[in-house]
PDB file of N, CA and C in Angstrom:
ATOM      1  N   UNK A   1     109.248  93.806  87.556  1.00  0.00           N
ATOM      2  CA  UNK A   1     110.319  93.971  88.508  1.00  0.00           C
ATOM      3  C   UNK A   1     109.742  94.164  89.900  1.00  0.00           C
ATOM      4  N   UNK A   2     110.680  93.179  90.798  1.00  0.00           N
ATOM      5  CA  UNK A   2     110.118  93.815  91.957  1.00  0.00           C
ATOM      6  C   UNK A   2     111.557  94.026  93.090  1.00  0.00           C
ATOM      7  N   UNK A   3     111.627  94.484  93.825  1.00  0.00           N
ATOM      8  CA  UNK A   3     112.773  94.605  95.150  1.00  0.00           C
ATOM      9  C   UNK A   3     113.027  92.948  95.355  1.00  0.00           C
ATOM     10  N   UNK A   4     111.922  92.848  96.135  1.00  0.00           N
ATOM     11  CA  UNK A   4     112.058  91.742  97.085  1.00  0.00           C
ATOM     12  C   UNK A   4     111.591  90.598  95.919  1.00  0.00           C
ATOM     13  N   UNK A   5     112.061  89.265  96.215  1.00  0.00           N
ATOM     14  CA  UNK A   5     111.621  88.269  96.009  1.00  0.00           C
ATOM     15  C   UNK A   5     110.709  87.156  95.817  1.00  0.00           C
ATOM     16  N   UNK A   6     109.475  87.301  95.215  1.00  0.00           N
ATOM     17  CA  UNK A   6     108.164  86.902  95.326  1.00  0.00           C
ATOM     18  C   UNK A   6     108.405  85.432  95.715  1.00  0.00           C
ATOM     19  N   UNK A   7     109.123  84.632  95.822  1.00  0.00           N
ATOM     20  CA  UNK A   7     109.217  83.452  96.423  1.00  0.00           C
ATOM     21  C   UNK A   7     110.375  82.910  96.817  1.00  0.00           C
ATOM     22  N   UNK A   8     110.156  81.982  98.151  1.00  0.00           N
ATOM     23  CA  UNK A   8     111.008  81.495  99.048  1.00  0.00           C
ATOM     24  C   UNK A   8     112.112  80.827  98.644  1.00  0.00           C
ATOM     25  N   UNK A   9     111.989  79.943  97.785  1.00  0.00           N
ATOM     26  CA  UNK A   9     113.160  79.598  96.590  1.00  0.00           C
ATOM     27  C   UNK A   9     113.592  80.447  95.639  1.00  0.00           C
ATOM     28  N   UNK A  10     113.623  82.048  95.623  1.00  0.00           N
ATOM     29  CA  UNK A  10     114.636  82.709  95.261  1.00  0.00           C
ATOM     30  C   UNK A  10     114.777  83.831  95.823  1.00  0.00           C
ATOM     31  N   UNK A  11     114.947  83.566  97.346  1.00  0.00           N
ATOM     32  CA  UNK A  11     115.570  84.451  98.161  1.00  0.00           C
ATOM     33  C   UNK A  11     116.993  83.826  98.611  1.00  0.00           C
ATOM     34  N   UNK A  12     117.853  83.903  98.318  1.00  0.00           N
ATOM     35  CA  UNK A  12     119.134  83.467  98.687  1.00  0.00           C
ATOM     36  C   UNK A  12     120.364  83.920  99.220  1.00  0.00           C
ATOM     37  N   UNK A  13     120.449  83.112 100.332  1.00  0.00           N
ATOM     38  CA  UNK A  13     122.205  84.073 101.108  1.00  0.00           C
ATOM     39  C   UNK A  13     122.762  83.044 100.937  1.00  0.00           C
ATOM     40  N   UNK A  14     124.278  83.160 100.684  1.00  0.00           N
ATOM     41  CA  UNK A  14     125.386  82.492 100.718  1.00  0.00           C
ATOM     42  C   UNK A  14     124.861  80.687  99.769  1.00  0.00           C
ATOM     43  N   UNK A  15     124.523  81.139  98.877  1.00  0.00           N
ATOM     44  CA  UNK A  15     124.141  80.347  97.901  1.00  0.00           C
ATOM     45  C   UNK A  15     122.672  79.206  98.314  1.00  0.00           C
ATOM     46  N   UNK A  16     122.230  79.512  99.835  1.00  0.00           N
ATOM     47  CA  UNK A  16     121.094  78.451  99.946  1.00  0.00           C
ATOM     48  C   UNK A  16     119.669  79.610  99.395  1.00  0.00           C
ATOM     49  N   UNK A  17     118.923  78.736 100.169  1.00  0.00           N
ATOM     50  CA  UNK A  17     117.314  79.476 100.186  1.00  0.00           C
ATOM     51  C   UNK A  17     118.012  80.302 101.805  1.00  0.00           C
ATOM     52  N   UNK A  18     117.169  81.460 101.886  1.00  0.00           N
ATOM     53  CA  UNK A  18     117.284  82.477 103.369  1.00  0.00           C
ATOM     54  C   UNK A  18     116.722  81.352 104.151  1.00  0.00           C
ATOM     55  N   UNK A  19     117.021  81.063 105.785  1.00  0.00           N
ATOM     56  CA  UNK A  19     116.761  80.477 106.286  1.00  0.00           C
ATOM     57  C   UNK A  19     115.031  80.871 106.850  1.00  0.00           C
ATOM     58  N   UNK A  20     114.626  80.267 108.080  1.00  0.00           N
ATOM     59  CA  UNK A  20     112.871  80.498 108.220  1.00  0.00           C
ATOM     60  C   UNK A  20     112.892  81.751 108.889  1.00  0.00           C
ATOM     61  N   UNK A  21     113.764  81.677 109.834  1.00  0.00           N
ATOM     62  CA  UNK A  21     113.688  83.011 110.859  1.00  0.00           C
ATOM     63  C   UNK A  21     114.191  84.641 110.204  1.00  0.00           C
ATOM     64  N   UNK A  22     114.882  84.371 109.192  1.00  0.00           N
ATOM     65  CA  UNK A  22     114.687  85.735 108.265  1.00  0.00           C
ATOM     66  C   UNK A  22     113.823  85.657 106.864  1.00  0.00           C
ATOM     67  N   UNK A  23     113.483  84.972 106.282  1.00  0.00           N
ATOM     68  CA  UNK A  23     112.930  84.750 105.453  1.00  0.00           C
ATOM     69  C   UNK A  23     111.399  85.539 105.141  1.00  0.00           C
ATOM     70  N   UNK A  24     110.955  85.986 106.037  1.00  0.00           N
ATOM     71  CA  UNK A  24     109.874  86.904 105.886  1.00  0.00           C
ATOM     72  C   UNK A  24     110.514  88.217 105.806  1.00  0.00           C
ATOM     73  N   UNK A  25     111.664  88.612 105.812  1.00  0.00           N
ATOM     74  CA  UNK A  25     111.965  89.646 105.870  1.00  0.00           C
ATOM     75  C   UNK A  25     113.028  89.843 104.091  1.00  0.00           C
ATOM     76  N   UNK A  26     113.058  88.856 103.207  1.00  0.00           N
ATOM     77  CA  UNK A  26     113.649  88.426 102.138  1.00  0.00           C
ATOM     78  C   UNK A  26     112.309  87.863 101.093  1.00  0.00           C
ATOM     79  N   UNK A  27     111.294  88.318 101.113  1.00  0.00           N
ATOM     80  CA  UNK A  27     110.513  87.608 100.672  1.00  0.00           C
ATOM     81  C   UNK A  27     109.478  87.598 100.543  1.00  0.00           C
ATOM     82  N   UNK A  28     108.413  87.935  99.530  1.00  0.00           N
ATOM     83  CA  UNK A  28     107.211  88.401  99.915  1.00  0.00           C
ATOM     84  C   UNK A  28     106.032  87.071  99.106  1.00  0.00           C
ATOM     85  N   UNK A  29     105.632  86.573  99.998  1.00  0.00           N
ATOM     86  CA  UNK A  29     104.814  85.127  99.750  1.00  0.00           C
ATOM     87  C   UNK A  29     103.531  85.502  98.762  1.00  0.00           C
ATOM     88  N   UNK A  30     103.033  86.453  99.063  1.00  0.00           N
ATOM     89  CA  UNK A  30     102.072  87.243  98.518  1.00  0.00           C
ATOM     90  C   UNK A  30     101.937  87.292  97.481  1.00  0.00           C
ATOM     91  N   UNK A  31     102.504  87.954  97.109  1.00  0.00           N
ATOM     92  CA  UNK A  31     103.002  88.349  95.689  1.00  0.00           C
ATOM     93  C   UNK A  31     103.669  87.318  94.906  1.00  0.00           C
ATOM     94  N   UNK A  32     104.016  86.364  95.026  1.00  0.00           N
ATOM     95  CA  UNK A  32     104.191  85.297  94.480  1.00  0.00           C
ATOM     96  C   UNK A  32     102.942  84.479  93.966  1.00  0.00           C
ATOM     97  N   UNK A  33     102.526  84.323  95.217  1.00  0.00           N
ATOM     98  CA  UNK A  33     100.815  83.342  95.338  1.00  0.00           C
ATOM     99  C   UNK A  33     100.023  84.479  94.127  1.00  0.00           C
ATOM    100  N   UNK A  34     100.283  85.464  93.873  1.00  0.00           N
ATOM    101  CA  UNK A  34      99.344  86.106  93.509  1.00  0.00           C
ATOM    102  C   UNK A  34      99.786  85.846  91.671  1.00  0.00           C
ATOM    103  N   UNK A  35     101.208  86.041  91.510  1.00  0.00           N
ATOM    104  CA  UNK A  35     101.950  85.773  90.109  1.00  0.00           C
ATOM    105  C   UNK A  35     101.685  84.003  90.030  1.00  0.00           C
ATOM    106  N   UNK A  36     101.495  83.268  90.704  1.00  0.00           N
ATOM    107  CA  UNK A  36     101.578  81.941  90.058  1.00  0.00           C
ATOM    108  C   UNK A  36     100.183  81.693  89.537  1.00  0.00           C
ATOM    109  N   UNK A  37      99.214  82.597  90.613  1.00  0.00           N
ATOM    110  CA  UNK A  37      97.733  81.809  89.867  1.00  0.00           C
ATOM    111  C   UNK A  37      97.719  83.054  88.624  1.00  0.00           C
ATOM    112  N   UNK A  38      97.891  84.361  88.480  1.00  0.00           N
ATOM    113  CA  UNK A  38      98.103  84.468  86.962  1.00  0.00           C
ATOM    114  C   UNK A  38      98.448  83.751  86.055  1.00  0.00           C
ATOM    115  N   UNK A  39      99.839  83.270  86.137  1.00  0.00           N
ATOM    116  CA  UNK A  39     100.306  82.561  84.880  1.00  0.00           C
ATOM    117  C   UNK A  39      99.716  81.316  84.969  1.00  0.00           C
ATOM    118  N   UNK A  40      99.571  80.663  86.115  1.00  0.00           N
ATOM    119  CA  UNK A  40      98.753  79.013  85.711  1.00  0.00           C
ATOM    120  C   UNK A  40      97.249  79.470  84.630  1.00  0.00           C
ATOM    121  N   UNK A  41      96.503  80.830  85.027  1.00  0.00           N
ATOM    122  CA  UNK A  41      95.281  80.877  83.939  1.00  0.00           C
ATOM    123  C   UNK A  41      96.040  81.592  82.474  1.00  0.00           C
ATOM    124  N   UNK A  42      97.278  81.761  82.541  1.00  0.00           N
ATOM    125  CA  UNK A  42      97.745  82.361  80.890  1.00  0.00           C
ATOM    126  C   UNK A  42      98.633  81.209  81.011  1.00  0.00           C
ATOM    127  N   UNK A  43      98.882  79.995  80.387  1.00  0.00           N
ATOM    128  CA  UNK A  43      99.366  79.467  80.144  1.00  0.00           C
ATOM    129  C   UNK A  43     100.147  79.626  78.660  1.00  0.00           C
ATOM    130  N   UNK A  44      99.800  80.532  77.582  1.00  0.00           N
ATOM    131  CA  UNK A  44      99.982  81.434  76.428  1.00  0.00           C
ATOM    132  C   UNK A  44     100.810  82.270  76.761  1.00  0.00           C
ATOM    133  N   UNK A  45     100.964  82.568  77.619  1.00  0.00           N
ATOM    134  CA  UNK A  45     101.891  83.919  78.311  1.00  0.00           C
ATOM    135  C   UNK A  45     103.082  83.586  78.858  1.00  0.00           C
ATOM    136  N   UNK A  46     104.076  84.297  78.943  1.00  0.00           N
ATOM    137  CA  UNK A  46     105.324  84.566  79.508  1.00  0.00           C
ATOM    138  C   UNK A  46     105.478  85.125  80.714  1.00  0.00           C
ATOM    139  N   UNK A  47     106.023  85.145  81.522  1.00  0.00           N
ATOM    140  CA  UNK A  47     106.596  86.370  82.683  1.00  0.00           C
ATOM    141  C   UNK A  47     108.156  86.017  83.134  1.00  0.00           C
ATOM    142  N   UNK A  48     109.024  86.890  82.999  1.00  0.00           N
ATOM    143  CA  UNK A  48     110.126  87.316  83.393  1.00  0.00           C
ATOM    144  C   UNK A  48     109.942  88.240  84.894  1.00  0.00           C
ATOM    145  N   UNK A  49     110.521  87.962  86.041  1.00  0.00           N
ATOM    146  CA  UNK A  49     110.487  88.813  87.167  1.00  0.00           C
ATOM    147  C   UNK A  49     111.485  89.107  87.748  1.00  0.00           C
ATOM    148  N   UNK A  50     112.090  90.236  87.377  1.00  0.00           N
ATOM    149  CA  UNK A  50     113.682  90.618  88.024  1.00  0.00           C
ATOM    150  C   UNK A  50     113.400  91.085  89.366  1.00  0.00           C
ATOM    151  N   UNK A  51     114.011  90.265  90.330  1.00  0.00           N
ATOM    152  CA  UNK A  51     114.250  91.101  92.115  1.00  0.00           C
ATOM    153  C   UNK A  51     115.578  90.974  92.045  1.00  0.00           C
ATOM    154  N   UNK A  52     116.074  91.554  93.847  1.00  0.00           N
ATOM    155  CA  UNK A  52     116.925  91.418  94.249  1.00  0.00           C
ATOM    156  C   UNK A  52     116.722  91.433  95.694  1.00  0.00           C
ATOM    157  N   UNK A  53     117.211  92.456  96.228  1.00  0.00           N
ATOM    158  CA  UNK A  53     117.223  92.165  98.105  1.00  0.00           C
ATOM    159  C   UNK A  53     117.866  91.413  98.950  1.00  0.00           C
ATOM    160  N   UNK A  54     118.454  90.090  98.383  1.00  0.00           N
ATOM    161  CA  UNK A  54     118.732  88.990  99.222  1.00  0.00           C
ATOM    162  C   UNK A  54     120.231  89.158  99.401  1.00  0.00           C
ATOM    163  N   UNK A  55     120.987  90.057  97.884  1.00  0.00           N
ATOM    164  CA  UNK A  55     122.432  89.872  98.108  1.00  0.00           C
ATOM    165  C   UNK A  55     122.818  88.755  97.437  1.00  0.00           C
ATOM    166  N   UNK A  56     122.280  87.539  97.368  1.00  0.00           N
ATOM    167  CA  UNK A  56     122.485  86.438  96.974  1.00  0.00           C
ATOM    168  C   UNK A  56     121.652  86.410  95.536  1.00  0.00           C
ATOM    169  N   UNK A  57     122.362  85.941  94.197  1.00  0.00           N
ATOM    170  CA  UNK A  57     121.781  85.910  92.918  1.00  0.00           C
ATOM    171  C   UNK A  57     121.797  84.505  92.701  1.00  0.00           C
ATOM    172  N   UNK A  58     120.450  84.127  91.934  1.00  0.00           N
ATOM    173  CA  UNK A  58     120.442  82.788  91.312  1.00  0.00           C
ATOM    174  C   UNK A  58     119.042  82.885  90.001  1.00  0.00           C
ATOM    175  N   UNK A  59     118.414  81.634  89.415  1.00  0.00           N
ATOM    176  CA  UNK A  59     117.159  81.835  88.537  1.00  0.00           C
ATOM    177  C   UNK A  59     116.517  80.909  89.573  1.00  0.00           C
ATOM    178  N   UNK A  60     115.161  80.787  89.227  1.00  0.00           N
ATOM    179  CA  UNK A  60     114.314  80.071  89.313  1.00  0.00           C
ATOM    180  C   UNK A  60     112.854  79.726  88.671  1.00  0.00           C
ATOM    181  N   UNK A  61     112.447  78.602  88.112  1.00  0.00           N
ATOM    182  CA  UNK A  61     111.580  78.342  86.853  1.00  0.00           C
ATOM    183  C   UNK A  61     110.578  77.626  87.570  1.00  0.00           C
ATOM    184  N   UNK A  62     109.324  78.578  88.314  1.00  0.00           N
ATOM    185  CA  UNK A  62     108.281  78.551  89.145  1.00  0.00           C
ATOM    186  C   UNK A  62     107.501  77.554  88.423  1.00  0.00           C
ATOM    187  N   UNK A  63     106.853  78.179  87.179  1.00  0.00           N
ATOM    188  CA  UNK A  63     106.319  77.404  86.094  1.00  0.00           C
ATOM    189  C   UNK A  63     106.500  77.415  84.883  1.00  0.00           C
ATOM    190  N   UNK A  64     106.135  76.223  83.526  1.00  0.00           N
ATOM    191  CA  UNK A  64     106.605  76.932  82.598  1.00  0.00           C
ATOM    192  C   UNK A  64     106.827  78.207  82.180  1.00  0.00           C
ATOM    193  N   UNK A  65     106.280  78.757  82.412  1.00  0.00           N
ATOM    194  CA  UNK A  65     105.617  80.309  81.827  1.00  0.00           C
ATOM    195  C   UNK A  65     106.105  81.555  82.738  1.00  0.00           C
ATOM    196  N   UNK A  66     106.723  81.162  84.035  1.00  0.00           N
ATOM    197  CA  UNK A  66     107.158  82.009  85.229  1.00  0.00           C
ATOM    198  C   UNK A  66     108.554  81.775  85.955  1.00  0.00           C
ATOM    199  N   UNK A  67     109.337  82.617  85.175  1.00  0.00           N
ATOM    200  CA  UNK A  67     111.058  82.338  85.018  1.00  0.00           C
ATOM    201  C   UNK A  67     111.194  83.825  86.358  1.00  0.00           C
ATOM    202  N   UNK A  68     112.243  83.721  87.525  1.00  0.00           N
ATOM    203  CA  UNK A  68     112.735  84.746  88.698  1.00  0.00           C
ATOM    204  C   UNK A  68     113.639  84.423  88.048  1.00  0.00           C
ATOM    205  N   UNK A  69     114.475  85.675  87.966  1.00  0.00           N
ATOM    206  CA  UNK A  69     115.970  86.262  88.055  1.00  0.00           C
ATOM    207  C   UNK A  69     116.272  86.648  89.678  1.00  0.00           C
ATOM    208  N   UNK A  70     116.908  86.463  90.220  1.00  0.00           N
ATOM    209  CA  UNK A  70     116.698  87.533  91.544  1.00  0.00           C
ATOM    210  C   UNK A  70     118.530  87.966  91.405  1.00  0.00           C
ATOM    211  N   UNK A  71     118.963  88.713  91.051  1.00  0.00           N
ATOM    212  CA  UNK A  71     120.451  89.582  91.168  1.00  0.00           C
ATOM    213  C   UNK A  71     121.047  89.372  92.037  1.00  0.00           C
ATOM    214  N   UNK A  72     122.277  89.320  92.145  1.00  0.00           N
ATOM    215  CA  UNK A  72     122.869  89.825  93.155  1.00  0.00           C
ATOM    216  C   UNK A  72     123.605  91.165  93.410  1.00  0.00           C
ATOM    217  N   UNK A  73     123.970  91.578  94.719  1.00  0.00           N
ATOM    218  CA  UNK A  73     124.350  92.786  95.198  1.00  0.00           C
ATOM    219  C   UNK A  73     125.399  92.641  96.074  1.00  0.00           C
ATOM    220  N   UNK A  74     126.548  93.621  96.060  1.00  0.00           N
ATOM    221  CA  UNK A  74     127.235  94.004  97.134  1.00  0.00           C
ATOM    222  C   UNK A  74     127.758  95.033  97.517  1.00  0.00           C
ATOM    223  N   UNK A  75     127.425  95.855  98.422  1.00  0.00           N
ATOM    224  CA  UNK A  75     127.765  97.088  99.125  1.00  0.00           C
ATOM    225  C   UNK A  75     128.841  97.754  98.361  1.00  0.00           C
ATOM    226  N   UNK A  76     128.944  98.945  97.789  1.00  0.00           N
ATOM    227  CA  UNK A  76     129.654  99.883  97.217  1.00  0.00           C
ATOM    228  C   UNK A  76     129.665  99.853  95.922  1.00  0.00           C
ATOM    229  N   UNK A  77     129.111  98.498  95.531  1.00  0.00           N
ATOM    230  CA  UNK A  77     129.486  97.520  94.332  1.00  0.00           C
ATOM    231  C   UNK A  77     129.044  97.052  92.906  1.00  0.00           C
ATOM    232  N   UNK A  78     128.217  98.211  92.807  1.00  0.00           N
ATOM    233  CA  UNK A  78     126.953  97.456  91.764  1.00  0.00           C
ATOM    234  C   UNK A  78     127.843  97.087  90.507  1.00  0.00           C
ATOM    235  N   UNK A  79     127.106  96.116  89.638  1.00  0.00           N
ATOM    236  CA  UNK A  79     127.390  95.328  88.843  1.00  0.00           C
ATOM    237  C   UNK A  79     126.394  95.520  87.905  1.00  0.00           C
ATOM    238  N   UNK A  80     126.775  95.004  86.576  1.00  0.00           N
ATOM    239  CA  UNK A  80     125.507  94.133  85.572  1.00  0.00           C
ATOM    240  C   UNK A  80     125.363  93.159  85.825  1.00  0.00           C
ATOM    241  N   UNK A  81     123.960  92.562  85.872  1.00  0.00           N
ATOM    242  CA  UNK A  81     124.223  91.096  86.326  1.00  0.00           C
ATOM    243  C   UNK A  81     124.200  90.442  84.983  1.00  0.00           C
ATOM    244  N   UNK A  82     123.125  90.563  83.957  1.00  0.00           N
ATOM    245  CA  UNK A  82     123.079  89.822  82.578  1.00  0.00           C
ATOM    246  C   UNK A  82     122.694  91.229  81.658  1.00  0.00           C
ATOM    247  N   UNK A  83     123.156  90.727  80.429  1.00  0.00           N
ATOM    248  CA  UNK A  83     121.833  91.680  78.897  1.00  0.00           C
ATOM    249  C   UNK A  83     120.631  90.504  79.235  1.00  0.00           C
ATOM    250  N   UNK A  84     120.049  91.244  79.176  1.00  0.00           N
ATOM    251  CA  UNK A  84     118.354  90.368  78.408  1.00  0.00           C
ATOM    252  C   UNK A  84     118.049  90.994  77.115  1.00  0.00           C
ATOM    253  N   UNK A  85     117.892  90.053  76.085  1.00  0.00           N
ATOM    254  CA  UNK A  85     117.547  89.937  74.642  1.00  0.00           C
ATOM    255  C   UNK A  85     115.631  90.064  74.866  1.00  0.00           C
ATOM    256  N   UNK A  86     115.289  90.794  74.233  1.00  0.00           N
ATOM    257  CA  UNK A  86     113.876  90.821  73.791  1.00  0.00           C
ATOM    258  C   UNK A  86     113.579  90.186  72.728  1.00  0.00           C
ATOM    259  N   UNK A  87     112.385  89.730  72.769  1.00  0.00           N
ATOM    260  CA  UNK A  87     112.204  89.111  71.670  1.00  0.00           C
ATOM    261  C   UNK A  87     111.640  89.920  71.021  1.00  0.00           C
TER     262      UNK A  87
END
């Protein structure tokens, strides 16, 4: 789990990607770059990464092996967003 969004394609307002000029502030590049070259050397492995931050909820399937949830949120408002089944 993280807050923010480890990548730029699942930081989302009003259903797009965050635009460029906020997007560093929705988004942490880092930490992404850092989760993709993990899973490209575990290709055996799984990762699930729940964020949020953006307000805006969608998935995104980085690589096989590296599935984002990122939630959505709204002020006063919290929600469930899904169950997740364990295997």
């Amino acid at each position: 789990m993280t807050h923010v969004p480890p990548f730029r394609e699942a930081a989302w307002y009003k259903g797009k990607v965050s635009g460029d000029d906020f997007l560093p502030y929705f988004a942490c590049k880092l930490v992404g770059d850092v989760l993709r070259k993990v899973m490209e050397s575990k290709p055996q492995s799984r990762l699930l990464v729940l964020c949020g931050h953006t307000h805006g909820g969608g998935e995104l399937q980085v690589l096989d092996n590296l599935h984002v949830l990122t939630g959505e949120a709204r002020y006063q408002n919290p929600v469930v967003q899904r169950v997740l089944e364990v295997e």
